[in-house]
PDB file of N, CA and C in Angstrom:
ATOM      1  N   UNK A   1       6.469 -35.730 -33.760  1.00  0.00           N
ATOM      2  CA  UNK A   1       7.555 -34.954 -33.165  1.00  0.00           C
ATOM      3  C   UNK A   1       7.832 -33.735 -34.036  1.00  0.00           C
ATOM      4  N   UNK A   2       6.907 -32.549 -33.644  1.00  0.00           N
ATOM      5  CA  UNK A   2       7.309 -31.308 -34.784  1.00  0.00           C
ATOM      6  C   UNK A   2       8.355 -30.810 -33.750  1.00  0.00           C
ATOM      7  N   UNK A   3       9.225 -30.338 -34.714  1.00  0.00           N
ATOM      8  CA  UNK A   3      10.206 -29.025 -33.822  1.00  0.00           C
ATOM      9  C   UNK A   3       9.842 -27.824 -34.431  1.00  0.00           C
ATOM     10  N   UNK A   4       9.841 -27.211 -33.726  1.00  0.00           N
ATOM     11  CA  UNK A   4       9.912 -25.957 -33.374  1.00  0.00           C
ATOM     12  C   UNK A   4      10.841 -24.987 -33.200  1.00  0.00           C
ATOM     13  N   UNK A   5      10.461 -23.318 -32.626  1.00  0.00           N
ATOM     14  CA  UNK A   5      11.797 -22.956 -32.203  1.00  0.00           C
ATOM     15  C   UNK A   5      10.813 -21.586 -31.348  1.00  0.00           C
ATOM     16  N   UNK A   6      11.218 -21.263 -30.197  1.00  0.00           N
ATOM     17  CA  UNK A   6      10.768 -20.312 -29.404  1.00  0.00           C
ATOM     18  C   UNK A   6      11.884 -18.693 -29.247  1.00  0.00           C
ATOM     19  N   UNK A   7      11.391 -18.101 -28.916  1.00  0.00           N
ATOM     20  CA  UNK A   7      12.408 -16.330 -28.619  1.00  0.00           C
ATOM     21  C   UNK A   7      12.272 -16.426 -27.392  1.00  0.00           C
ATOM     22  N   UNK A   8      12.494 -16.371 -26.390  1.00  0.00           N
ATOM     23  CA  UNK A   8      12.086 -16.518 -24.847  1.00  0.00           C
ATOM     24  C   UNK A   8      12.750 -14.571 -24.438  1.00  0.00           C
ATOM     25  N   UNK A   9      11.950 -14.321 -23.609  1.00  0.00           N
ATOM     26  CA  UNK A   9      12.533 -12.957 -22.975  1.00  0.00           C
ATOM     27  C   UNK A   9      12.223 -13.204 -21.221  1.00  0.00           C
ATOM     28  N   UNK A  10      12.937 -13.836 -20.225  1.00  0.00           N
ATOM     29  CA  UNK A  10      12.585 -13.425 -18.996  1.00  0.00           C
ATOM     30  C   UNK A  10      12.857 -12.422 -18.249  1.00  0.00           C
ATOM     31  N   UNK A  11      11.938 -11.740 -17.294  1.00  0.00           N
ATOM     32  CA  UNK A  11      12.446 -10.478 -16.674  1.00  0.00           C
ATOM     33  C   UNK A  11      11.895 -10.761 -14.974  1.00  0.00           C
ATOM     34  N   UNK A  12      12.885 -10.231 -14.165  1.00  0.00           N
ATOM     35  CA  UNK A  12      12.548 -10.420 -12.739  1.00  0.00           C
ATOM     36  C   UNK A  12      13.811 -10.407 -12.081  1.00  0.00           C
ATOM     37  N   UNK A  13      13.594 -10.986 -10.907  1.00  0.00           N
ATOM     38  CA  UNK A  13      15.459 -10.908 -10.420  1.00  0.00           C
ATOM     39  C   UNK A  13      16.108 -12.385 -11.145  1.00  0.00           C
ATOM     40  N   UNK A  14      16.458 -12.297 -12.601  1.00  0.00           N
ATOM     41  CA  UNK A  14      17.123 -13.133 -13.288  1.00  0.00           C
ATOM     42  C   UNK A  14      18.445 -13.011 -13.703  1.00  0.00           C
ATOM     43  N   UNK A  15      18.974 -12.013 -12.740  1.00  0.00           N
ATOM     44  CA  UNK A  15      20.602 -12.063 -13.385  1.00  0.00           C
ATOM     45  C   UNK A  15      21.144 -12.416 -12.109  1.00  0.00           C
ATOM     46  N   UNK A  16      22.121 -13.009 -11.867  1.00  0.00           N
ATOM     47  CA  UNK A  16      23.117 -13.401 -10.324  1.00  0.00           C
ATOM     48  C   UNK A  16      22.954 -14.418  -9.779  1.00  0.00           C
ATOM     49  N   UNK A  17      21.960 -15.035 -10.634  1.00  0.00           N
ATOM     50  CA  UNK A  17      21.058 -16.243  -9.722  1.00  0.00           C
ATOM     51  C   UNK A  17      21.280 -17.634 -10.315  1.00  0.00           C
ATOM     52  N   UNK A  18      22.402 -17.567 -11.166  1.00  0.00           N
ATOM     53  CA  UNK A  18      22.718 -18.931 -12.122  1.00  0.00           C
ATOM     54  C   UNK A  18      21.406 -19.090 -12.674  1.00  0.00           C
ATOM     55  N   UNK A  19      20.654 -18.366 -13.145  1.00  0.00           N
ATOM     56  CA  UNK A  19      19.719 -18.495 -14.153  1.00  0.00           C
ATOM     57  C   UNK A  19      20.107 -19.246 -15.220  1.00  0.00           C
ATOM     58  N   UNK A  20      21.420 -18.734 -16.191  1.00  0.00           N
ATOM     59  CA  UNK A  20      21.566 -19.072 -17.546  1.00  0.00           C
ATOM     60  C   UNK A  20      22.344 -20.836 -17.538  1.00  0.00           C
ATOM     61  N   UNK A  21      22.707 -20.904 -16.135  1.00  0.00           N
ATOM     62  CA  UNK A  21      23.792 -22.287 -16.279  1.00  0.00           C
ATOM     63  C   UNK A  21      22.392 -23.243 -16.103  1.00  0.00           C
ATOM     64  N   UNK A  22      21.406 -22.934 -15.470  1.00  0.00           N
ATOM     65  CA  UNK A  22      20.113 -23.902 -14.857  1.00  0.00           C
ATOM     66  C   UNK A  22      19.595 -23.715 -16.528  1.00  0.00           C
ATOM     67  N   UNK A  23      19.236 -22.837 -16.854  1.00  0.00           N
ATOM     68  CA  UNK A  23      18.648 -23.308 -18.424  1.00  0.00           C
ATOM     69  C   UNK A  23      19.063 -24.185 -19.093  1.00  0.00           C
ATOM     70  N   UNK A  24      20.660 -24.154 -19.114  1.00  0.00           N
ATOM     71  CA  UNK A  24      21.611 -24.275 -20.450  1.00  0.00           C
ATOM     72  C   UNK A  24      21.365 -25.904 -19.875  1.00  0.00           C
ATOM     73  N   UNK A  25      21.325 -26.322 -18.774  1.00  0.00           N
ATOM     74  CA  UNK A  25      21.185 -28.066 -17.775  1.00  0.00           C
ATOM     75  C   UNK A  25      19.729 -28.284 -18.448  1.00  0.00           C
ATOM     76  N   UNK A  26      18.994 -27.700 -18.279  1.00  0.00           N
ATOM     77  CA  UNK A  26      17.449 -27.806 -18.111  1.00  0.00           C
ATOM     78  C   UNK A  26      17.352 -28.470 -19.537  1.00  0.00           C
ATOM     79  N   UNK A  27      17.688 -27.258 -20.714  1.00  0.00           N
ATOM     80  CA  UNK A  27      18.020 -26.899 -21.846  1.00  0.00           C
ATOM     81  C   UNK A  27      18.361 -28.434 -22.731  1.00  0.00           C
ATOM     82  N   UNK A  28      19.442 -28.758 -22.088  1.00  0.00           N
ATOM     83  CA  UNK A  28      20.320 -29.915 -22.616  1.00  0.00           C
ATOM     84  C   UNK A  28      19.356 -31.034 -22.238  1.00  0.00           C
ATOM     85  N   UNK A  29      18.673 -31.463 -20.824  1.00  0.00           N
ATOM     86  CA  UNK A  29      17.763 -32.522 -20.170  1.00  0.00           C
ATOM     87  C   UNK A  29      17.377 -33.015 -21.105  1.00  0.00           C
ATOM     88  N   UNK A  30      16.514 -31.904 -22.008  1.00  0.00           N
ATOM     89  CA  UNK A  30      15.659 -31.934 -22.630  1.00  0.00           C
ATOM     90  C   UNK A  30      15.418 -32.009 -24.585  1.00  0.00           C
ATOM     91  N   UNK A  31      17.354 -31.790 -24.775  1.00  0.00           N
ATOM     92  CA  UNK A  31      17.585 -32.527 -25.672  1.00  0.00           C
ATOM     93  C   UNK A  31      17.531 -31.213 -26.423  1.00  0.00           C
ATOM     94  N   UNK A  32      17.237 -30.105 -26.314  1.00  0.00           N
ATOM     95  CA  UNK A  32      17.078 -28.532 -26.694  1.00  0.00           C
ATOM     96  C   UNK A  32      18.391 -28.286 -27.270  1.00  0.00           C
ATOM     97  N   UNK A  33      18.253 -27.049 -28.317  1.00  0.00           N
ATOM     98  CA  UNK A  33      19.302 -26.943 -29.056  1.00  0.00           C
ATOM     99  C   UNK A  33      19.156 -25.321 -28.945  1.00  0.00           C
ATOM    100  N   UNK A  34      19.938 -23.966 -28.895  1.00  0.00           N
ATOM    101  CA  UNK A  34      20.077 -22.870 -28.993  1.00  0.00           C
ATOM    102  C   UNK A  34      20.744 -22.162 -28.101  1.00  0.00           C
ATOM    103  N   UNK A  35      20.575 -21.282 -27.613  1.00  0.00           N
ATOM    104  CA  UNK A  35      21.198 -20.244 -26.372  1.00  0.00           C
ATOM    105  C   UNK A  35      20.535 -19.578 -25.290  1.00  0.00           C
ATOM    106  N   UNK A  36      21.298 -19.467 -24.269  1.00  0.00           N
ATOM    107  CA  UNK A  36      20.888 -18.120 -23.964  1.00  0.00           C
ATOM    108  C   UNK A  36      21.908 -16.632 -22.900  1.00  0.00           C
ATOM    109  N   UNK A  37      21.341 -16.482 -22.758  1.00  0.00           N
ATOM    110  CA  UNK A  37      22.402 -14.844 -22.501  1.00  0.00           C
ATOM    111  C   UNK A  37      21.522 -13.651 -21.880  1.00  0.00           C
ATOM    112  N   UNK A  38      22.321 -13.012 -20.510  1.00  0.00           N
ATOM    113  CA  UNK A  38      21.968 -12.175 -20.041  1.00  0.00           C
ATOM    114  C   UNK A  38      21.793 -11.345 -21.307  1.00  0.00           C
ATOM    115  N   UNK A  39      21.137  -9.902 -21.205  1.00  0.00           N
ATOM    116  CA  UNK A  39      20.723  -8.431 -21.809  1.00  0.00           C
ATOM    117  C   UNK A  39      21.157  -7.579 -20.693  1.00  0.00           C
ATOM    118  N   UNK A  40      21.304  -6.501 -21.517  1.00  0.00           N
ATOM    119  CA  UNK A  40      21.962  -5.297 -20.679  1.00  0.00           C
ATOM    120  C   UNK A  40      20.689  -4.738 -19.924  1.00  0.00           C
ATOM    121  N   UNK A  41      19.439  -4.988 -20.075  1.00  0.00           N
ATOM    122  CA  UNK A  41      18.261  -4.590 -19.344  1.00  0.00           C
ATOM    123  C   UNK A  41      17.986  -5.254 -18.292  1.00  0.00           C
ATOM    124  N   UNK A  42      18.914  -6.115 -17.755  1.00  0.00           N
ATOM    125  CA  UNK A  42      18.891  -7.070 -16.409  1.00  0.00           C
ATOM    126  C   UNK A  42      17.446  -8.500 -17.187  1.00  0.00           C
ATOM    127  N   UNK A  43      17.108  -8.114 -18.243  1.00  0.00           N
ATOM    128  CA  UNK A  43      16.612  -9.802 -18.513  1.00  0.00           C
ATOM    129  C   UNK A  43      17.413 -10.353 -19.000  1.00  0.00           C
ATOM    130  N   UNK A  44      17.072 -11.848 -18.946  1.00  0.00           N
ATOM    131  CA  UNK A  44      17.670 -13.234 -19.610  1.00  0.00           C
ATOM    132  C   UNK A  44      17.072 -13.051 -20.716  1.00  0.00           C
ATOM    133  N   UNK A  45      17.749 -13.802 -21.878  1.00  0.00           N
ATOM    134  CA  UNK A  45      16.857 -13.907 -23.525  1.00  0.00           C
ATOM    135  C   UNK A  45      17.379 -15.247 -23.912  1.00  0.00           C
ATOM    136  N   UNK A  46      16.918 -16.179 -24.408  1.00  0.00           N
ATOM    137  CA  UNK A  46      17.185 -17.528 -25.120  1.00  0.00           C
ATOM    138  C   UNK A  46      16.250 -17.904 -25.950  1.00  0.00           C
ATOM    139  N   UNK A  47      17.306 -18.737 -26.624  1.00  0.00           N
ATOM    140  CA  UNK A  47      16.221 -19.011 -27.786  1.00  0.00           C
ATOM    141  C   UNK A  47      16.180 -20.803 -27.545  1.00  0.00           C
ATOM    142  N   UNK A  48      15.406 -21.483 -28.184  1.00  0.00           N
ATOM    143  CA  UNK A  48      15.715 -23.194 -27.848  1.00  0.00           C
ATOM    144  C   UNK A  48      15.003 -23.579 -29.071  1.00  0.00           C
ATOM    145  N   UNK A  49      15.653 -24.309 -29.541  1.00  0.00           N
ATOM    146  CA  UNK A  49      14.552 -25.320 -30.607  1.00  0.00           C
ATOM    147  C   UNK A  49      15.074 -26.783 -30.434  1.00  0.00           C
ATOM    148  N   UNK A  50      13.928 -27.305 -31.155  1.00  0.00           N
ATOM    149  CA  UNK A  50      13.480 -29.089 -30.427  1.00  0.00           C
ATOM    150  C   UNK A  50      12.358 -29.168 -30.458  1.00  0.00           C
ATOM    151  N   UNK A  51      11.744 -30.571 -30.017  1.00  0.00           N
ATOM    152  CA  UNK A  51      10.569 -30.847 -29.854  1.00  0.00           C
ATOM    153  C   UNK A  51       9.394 -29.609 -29.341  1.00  0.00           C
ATOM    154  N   UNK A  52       8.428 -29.377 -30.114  1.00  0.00           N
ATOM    155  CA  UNK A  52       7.605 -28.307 -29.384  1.00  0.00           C
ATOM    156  C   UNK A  52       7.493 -28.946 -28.414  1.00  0.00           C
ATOM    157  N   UNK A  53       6.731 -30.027 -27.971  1.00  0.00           N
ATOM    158  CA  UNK A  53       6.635 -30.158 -26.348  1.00  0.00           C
ATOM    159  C   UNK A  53       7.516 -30.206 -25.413  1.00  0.00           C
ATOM    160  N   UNK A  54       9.123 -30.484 -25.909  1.00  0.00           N
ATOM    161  CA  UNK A  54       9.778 -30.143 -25.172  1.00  0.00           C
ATOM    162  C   UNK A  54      10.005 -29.062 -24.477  1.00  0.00           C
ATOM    163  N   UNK A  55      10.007 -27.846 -25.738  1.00  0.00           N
ATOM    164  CA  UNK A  55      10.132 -26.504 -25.782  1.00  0.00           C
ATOM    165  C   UNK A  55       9.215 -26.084 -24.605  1.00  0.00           C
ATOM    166  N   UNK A  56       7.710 -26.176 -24.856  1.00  0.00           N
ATOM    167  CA  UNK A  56       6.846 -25.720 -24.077  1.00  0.00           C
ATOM    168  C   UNK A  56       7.156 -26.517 -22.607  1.00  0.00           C
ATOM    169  N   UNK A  57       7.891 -27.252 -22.088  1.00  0.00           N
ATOM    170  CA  UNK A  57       8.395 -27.778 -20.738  1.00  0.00           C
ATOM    171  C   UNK A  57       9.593 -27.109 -20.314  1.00  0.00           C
ATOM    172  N   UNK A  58      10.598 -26.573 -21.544  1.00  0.00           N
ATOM    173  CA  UNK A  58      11.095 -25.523 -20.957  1.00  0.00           C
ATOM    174  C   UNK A  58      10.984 -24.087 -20.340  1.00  0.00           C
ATOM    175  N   UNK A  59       9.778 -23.687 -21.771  1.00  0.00           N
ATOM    176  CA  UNK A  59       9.417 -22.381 -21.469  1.00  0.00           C
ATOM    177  C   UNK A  59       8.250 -22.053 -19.839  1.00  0.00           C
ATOM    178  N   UNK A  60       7.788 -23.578 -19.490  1.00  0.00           N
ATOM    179  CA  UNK A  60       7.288 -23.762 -18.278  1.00  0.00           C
ATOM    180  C   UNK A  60       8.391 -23.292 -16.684  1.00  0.00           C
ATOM    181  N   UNK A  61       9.633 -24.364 -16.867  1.00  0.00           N
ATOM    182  CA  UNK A  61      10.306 -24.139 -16.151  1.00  0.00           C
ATOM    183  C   UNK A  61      10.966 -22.970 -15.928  1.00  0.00           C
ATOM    184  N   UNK A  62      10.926 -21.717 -17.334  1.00  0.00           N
ATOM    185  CA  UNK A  62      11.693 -20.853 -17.234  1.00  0.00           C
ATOM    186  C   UNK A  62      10.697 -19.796 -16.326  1.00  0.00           C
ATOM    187  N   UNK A  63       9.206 -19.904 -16.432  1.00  0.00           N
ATOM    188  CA  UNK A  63       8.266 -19.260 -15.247  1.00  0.00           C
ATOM    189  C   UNK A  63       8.600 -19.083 -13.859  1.00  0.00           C
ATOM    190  N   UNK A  64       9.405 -20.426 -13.530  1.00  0.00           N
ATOM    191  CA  UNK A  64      10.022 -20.751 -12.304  1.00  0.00           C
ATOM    192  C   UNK A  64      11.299 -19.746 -11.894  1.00  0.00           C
ATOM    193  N   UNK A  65      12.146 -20.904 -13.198  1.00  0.00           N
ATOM    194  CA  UNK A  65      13.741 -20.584 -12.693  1.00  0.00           C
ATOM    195  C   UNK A  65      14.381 -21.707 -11.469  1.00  0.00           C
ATOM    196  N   UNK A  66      15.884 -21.470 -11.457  1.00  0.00           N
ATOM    197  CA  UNK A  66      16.420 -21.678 -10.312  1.00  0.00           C
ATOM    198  C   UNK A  66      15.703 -21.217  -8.803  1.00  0.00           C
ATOM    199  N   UNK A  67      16.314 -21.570  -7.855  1.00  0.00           N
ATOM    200  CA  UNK A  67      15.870 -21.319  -6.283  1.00  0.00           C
ATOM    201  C   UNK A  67      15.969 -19.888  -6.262  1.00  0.00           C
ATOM    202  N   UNK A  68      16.772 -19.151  -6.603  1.00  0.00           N
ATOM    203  CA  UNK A  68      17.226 -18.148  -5.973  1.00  0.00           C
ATOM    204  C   UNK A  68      16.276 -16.894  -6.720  1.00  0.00           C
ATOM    205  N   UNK A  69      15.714 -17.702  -8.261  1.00  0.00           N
ATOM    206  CA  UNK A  69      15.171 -16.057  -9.577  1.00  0.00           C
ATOM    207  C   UNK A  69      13.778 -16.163  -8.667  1.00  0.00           C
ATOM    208  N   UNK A  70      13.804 -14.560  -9.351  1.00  0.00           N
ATOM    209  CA  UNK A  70      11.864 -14.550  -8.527  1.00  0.00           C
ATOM    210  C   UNK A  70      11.644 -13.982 -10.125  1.00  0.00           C
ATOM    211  N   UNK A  71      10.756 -14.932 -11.100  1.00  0.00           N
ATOM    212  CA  UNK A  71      10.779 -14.224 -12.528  1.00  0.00           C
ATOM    213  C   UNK A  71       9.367 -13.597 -12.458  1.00  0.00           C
ATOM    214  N   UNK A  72       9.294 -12.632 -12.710  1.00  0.00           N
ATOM    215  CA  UNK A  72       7.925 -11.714 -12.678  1.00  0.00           C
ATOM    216  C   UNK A  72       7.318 -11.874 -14.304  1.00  0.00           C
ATOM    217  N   UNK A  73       7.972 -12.156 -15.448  1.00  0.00           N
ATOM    218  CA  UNK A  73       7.150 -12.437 -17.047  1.00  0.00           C
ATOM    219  C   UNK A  73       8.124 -13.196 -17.906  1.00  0.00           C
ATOM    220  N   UNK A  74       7.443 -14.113 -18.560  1.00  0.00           N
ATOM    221  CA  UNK A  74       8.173 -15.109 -19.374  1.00  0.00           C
ATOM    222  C   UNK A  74       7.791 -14.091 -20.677  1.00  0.00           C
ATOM    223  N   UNK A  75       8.188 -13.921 -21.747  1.00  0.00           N
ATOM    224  CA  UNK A  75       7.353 -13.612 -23.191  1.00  0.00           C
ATOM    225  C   UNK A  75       7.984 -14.226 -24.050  1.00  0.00           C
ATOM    226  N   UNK A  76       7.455 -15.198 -25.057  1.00  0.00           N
ATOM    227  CA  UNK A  76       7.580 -16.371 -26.013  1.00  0.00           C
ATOM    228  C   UNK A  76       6.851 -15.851 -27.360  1.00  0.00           C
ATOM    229  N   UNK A  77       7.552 -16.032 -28.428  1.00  0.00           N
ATOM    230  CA  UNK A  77       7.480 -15.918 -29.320  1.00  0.00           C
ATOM    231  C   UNK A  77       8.083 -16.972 -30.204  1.00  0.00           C
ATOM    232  N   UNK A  78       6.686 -17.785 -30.705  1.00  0.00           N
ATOM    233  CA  UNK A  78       7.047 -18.826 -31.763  1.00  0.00           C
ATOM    234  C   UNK A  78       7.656 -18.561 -33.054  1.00  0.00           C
ATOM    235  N   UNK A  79       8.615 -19.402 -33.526  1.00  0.00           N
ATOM    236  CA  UNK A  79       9.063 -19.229 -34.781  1.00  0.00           C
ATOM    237  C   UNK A  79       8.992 -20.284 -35.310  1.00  0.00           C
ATOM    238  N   UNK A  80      10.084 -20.285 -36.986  1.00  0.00           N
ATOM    239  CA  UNK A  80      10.222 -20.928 -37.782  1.00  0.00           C
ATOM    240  C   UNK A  80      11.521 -21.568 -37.387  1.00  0.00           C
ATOM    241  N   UNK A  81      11.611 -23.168 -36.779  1.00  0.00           N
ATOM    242  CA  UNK A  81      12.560 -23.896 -36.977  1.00  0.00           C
ATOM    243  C   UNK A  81      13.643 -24.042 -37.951  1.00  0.00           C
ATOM    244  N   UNK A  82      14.544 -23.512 -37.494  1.00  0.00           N
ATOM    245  CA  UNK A  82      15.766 -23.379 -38.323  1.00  0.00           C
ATOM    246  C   UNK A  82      16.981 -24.300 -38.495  1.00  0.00           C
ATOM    247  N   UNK A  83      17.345 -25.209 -37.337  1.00  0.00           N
ATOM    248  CA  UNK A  83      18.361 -26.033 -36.934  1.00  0.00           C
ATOM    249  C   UNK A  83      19.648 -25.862 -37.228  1.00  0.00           C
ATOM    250  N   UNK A  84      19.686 -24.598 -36.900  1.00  0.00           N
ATOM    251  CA  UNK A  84      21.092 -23.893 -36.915  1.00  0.00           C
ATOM    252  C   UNK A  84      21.959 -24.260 -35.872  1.00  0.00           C
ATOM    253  N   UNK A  85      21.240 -24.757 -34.827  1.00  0.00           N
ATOM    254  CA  UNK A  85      22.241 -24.801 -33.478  1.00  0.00           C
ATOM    255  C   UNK A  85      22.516 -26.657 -33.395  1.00  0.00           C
ATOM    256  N   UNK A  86      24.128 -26.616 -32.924  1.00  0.00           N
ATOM    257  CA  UNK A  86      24.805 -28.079 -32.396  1.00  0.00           C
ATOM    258  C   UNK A  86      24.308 -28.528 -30.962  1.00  0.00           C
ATOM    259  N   UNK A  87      23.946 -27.486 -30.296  1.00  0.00           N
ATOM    260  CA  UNK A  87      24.098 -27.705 -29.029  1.00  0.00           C
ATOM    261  C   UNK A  87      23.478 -26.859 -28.117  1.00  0.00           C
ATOM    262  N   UNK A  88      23.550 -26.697 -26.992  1.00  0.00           N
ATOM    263  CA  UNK A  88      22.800 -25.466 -26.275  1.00  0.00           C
ATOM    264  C   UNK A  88      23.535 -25.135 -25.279  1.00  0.00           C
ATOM    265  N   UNK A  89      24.426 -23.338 -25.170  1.00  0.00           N
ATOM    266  CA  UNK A  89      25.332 -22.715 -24.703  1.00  0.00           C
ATOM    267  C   UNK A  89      24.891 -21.473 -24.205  1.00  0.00           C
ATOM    268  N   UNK A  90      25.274 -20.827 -23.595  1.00  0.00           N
ATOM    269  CA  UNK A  90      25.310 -19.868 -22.599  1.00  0.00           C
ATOM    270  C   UNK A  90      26.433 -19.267 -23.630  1.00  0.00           C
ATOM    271  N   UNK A  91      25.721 -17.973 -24.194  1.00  0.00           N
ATOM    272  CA  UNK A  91      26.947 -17.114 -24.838  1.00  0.00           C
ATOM    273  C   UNK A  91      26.459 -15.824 -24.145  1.00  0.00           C
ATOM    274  N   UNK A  92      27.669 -15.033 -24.708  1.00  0.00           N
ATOM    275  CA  UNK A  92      27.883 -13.157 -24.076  1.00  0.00           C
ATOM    276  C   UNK A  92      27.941 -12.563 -24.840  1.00  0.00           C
TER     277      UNK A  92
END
C-alpha cells in the first residue's frame, strides 16, 4: 500500500456541473485525502493523496466526471506524499 499524491488539472465543461461535490464523494469512497476547487480558467484543480491505486481510480473517474461534465483533458502530475491533509474538501 504506497501512497502517493497526484496535482490533477481538469478542463472541459467542468464548472456548473457539481463536478467538485462528485469528486469530494468519489474522493472520500475512496478513502482520499486533499482538495479540490474550481480556477478562474473555467478548470477544476485537485489534489488527492492515498493509496496510489486508489488515486489512479480516481484520476480514472475524473476522465468521466459527473452526468452532466463533458471533460475534454485530465493532466496528472505525480508527487511526493506529504500527508498534510485530514480529510478531503471542496475549498475556494
Amino acid at each position: 500500500m504506497a501512497n502517493s499524491r497526484a496535482h490533477v488539472i481538469i478542463s472541459g465543461r467542468v464548472q456548473g456541473v457539481f463536478y467538485r461535490a462528485h469528486t469530494r464523494e468519489t474522493a472520500r469512497s475512496l478513502n482520499l485525502k486533499g482538495w479540490v476547487k474550481n480556477r478562474y480558467d473555467s478548470t477544476v484543480e485537485a489534489i488527492f493523496e492515498g493509496d496510489e491505486k486508489d488515486i489512479e481510480k480516481m484520476v480514472e473517474w475524473c476522465r468521466q466526471g459527473p452526468p452532466s461534465a463533458k471533460v475534454d483533458n485530465v493532466n496528472v502530475e505525480w508527487k511526493k506524499f506529504t500527508g498534510e491533509f485530514n480529510s478531503f474538501d471542496v475549498v475556494h
